[in-house]
Each structure stands twice: as C-alpha cells, then as structure tokens.
C-alpha atoms as a PDB file:
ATOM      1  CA  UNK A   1      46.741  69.980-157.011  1.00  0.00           C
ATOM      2  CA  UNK A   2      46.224  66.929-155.129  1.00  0.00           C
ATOM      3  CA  UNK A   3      44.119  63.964-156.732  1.00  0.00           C
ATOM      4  CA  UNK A   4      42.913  61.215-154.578  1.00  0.00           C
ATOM      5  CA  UNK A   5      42.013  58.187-156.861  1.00  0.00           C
ATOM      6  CA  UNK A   6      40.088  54.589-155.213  1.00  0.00           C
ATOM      7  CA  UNK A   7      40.955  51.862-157.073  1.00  0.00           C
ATOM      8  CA  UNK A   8      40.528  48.114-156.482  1.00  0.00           C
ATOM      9  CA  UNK A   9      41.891  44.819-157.040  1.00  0.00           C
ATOM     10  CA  UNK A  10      39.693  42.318-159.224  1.00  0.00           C
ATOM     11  CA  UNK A  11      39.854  38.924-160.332  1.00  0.00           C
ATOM     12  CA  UNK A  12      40.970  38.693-163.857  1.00  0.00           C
ATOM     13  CA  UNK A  13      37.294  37.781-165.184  1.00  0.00           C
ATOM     14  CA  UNK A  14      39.367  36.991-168.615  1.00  0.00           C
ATOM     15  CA  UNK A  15      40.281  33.823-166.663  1.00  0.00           C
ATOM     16  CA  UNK A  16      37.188  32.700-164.908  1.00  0.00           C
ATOM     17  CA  UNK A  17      34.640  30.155-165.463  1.00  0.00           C
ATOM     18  CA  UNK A  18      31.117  28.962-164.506  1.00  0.00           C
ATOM     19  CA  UNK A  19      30.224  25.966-162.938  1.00  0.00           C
ATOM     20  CA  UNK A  20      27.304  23.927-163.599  1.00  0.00           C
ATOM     21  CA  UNK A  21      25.251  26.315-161.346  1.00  0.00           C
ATOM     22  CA  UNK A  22      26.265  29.334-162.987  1.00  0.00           C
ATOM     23  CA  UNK A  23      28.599  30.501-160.538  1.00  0.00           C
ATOM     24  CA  UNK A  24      31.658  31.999-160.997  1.00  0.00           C
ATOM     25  CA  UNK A  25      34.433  30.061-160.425  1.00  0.00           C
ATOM     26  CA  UNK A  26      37.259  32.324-158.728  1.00  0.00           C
ATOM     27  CA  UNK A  27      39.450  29.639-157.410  1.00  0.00           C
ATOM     28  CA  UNK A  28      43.020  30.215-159.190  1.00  0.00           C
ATOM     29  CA  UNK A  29      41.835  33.021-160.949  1.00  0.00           C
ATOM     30  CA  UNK A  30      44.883  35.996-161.021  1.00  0.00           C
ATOM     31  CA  UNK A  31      43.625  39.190-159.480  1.00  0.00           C
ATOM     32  CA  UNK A  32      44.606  42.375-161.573  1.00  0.00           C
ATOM     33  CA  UNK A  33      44.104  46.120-161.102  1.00  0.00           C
ATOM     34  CA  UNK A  34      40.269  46.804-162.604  1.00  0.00           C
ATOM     35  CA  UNK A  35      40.932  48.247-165.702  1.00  0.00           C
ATOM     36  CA  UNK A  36      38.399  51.296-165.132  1.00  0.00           C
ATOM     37  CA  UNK A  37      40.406  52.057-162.472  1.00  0.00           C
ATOM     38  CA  UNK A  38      43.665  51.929-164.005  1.00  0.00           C
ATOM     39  CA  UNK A  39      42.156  54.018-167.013  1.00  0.00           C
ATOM     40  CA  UNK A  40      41.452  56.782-164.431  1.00  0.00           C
ATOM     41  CA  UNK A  41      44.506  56.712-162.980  1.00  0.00           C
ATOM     42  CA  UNK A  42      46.160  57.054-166.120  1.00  0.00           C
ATOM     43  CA  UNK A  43      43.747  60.543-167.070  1.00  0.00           C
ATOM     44  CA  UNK A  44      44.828  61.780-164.042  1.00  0.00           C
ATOM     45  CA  UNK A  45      48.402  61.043-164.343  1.00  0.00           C
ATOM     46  CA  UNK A  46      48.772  62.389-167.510  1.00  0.00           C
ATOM     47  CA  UNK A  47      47.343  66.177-166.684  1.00  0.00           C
ATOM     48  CA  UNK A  48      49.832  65.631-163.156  1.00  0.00           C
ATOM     49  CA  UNK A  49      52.554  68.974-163.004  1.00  0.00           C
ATOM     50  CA  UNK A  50      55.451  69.499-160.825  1.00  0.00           C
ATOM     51  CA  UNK A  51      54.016  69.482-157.421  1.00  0.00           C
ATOM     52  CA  UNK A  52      50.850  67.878-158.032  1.00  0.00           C
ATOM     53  CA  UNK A  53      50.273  64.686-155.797  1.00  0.00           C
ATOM     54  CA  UNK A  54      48.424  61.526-156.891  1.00  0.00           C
ATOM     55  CA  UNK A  55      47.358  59.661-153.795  1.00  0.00           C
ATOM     56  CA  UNK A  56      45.566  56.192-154.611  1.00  0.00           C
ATOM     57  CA  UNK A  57      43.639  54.113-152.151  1.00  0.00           C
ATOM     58  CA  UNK A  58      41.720  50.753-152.067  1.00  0.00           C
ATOM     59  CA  UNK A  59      39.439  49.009-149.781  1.00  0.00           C
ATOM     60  CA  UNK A  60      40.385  45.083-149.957  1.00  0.00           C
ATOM     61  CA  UNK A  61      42.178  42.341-147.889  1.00  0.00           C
ATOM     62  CA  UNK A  62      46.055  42.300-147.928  1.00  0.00           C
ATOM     63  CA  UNK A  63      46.637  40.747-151.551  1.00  0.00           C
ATOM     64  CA  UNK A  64      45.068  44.358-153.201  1.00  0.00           C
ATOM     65  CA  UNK A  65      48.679  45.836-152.000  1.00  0.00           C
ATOM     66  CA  UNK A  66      49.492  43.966-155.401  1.00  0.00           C
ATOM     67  CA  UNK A  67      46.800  46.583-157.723  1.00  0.00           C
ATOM     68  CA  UNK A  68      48.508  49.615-155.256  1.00  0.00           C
ATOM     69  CA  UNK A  69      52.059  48.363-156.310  1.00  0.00           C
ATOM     70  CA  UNK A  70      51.057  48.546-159.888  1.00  0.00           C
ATOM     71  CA  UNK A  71      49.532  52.147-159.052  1.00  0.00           C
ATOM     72  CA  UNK A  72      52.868  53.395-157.668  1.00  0.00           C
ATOM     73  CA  UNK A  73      54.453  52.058-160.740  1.00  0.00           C
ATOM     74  CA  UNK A  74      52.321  54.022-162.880  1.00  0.00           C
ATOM     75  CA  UNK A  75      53.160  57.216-161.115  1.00  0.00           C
ATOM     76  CA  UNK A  76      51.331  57.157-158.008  1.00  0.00           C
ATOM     77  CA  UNK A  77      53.096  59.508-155.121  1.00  0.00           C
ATOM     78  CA  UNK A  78      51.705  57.577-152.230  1.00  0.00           C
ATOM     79  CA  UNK A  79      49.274  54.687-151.569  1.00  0.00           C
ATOM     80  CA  UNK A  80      47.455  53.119-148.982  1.00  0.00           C
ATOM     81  CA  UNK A  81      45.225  49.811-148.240  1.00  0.00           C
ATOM     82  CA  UNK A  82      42.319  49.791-146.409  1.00  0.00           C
ATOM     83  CA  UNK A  83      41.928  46.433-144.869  1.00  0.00           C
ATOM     84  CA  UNK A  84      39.781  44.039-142.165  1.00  0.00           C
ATOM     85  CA  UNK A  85      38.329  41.223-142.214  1.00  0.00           C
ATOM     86  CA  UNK A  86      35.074  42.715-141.417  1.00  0.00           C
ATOM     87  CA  UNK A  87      34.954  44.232-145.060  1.00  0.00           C
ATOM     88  CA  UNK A  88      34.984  40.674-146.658  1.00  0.00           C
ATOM     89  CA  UNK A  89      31.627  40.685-149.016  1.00  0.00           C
ATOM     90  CA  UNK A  90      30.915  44.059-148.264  1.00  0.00           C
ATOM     91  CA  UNK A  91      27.951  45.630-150.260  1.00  0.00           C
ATOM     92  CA  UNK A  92      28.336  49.293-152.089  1.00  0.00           C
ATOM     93  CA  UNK A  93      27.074  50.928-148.581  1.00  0.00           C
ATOM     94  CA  UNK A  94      29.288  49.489-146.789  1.00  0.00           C
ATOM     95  CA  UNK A  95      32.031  50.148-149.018  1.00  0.00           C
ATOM     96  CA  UNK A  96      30.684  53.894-149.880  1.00  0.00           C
ATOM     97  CA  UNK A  97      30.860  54.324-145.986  1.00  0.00           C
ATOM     98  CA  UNK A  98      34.303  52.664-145.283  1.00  0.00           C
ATOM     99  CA  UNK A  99      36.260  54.846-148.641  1.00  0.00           C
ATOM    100  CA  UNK A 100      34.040  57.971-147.229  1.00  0.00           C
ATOM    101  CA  UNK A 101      35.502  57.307-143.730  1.00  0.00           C
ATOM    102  CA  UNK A 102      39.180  57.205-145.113  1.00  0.00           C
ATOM    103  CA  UNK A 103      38.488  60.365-147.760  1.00  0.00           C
ATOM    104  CA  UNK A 104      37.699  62.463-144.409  1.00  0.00           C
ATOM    105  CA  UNK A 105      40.368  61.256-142.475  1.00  0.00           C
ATOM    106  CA  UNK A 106      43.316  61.213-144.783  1.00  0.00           C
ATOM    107  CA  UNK A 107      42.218  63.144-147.971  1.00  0.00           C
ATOM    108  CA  UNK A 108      39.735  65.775-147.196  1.00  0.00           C
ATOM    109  CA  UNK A 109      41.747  68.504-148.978  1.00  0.00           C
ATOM    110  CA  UNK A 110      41.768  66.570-152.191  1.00  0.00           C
ATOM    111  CA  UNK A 111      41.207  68.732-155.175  1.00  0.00           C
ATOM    112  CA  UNK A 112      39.487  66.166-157.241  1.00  0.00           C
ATOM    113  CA  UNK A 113      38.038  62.317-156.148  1.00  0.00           C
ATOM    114  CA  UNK A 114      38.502  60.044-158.817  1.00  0.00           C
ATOM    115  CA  UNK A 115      37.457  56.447-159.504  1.00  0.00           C
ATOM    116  CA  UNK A 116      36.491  54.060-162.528  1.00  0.00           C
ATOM    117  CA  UNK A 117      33.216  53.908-164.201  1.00  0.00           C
ATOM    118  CA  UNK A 118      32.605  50.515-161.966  1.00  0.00           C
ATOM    119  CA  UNK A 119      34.643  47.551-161.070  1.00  0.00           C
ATOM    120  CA  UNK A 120      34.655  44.561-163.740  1.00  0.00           C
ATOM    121  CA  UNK A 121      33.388  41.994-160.934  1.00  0.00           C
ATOM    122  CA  UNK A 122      30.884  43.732-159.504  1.00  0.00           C
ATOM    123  CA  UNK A 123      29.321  46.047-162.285  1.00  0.00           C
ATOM    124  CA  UNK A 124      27.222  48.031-160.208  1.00  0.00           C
ATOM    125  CA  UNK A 125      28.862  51.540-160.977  1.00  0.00           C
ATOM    126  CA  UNK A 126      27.531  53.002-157.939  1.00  0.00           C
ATOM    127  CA  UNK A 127      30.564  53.401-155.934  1.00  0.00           C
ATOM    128  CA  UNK A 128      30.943  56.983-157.003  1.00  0.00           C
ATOM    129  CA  UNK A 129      27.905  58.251-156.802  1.00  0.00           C
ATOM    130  CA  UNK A 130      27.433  57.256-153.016  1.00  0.00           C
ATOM    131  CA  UNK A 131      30.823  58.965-151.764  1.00  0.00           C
ATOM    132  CA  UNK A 132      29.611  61.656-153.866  1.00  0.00           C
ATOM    133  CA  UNK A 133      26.273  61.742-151.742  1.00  0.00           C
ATOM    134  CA  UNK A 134      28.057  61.099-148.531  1.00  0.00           C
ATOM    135  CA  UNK A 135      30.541  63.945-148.776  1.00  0.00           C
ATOM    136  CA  UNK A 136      27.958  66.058-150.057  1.00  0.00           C
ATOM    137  CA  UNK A 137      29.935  67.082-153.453  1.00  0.00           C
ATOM    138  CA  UNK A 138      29.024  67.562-156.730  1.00  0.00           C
ATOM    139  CA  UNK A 139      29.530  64.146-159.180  1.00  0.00           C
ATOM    140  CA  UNK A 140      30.425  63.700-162.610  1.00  0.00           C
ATOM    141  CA  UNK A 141      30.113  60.675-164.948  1.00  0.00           C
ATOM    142  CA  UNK A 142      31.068  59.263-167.598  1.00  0.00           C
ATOM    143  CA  UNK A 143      33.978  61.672-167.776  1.00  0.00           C
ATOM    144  CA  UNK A 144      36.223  61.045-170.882  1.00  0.00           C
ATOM    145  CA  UNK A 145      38.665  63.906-170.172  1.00  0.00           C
ATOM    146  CA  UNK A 146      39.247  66.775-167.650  1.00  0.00           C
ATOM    147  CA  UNK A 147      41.649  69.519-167.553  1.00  0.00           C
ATOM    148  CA  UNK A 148      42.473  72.191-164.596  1.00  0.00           C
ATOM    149  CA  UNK A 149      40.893  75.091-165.373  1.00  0.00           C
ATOM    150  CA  UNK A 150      41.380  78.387-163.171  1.00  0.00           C
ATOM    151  CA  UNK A 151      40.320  77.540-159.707  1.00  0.00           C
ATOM    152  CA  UNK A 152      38.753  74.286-161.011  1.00  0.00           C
ATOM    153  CA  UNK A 153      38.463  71.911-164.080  1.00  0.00           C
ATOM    154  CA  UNK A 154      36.895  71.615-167.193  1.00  0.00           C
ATOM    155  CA  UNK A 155      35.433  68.182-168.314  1.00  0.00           C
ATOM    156  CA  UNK A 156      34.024  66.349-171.290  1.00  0.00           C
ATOM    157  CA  UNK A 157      31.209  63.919-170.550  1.00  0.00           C
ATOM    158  CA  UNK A 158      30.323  61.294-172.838  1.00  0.00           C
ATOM    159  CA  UNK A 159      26.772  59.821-172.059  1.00  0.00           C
ATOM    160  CA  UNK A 160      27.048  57.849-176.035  1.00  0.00           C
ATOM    161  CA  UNK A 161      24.241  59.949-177.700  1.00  0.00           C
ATOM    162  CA  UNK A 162      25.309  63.038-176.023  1.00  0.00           C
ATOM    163  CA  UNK A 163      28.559  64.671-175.020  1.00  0.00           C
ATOM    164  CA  UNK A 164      29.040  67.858-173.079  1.00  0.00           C
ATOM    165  CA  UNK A 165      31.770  69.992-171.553  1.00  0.00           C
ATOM    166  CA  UNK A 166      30.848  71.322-167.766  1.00  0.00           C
ATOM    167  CA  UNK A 167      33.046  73.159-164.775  1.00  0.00           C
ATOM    168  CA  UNK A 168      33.568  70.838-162.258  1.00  0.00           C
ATOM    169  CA  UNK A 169      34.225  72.929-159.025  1.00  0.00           C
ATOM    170  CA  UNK A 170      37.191  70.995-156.797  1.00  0.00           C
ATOM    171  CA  UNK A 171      36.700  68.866-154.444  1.00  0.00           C
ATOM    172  CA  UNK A 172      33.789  66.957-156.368  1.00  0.00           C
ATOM    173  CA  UNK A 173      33.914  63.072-157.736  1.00  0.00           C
ATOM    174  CA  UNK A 174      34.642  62.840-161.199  1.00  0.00           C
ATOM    175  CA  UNK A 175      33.813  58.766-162.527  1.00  0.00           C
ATOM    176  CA  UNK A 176      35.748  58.185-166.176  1.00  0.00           C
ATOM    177  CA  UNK A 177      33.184  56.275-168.321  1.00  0.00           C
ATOM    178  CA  UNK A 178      35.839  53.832-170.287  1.00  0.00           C
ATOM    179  CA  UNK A 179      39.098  52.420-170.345  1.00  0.00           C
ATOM    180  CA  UNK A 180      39.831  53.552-174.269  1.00  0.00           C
ATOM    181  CA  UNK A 181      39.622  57.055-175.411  1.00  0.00           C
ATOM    182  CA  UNK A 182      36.713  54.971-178.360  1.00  0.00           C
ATOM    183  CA  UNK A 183      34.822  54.034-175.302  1.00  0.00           C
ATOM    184  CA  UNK A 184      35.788  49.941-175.759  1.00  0.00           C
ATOM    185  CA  UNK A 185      36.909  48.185-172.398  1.00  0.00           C
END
C-alpha cells in the first residue's frame, strides 16, 4: 500500500498572544507539526506492513522542512516540501489547488490520501474536502480508525452523536476527526 499524508507546520498557538486589537501575535512563537496532522500520521503508521510506503508532504515556506523532519522521525519513508513565495497567505483554494497539483504529479497511485481534521491556526477543516472534489474521489471524515480491508479499507466514523463503519474504496481522502482516540485535542 502506499499512503500519501499532507501535513503542515503551525505556530504553537499554546504560545501566542493577542494584542490590544485582537490579533494574534506570532512574532517568536515556535512552529510545531499541527497536531491533527501528526495524529493522522500516527493512524496510518501504525496499520503500515512490510512494503507499505508512507509518503508525507506539506505546502509551506522553507522552515515547514522542520514538521517533515519530525514526520520522517515518526516513520515517514519519504517527504517532500512544497514551497514559493507566491503561496505566502494562501487561502484553502489556493492551497486545495497547489497539494492537488503535487498529488497528480508525484502521488497519483496513492492508495489512500490522508490529512488532519483541520490545521490548529486556521480551523477551517476544508482542506480535505476540496482535494477530495478536485481529484474527483470519494471523502471521508471524521475518521477515528481505518483498516485495509480486501481491495480497500474499512473505517469507523465518529460524527459525536453517531458513529458508523463504511468501505472506503482506495484512492479516496480519508480526514481523522481528533488527535486522541476520546476525541480531546
């Protein structure tokens, strides 16, 4: 199997602060791997056999090769940065487009697309759902575990009130709803 899993580099919003304006205050803030992220790279790595591959990716400037470090040191085979200055502020189109681009280039024979439920400075969550859209695969959320099953996978959603077990056919994007197996961040 081969597992392609976006992750991204955030500042530590344990650290931050708010000025008098009620803006965030990033400046010497440390930058961390989102912890979403990190959860579903840990999901993944732990259903991983003998001859699976784990390939990570991110779409940041040059200081995210710090969160892809920490990804390779979790058990990551391979990972790769996806960097320009154009992408600085980029919105979740943009940034749906740009990881898109790089899934068709370098990844298109990826049995599963994995990413967090959203990314702690940002909260939007919708990252998923638009590569989903753009490659034209199915989407799952809030996914608390997934196992290969046969010529797929079998996962357990938990929407809070309401938990189910589906089929997820491969190649479809699979979003992991915590960072806890309780569901706490």
């Amino acid at each position: 199997m081969r597992y392609a899993v976006a992750v991204k580099q955030v500042p530590d919003t344990m650290e931050m602060s708010v000025d008098e304006n009620g803006s965030l205050i990033r400046t010497g803030v440390p930058s961390i791997l989102n912890p979403y992220d990190e959860y579903a790279l840990s999901r993944i790595l732990s259903m991983k056999s003998e001859g699976d591959e784990v390939v990570v990716f991110s779409m940041g400037p040059q200081q995210a090769e710090q969160a892809l470090r920490r990804c390779l040191e979790l058990g990551a085979d391979s990972a790769y940065l996806i960097s320009d200055r154009a992408f600085a502020g980029a919105d979740v189109w943009a940034t749906v487009r740009t990881l898109t681009a790089f899934i068709l280039k370098f990844v298109p024979d990826a049995d599963l697309y994995v990413f967090g439920r959203q990314a702690i400075d940002g909260d939007t969550g919708q990252v998923p759902y638009g590569v989903a859209a753009q490659l034209g695969v199915q989407q799952f959320a809030y996914t608390e575990s997934i196992e290969a099953d046969g010529d797929g996978f079998k996962a357990v959603q938990d929407y809070g009130d309401v938990r189910r077990t589906c089929r997820v056919p491969r190649g479809s994007v699979v979003s992991f709803g915590s960072v806890d197996p309780n569901g706490i961040l």
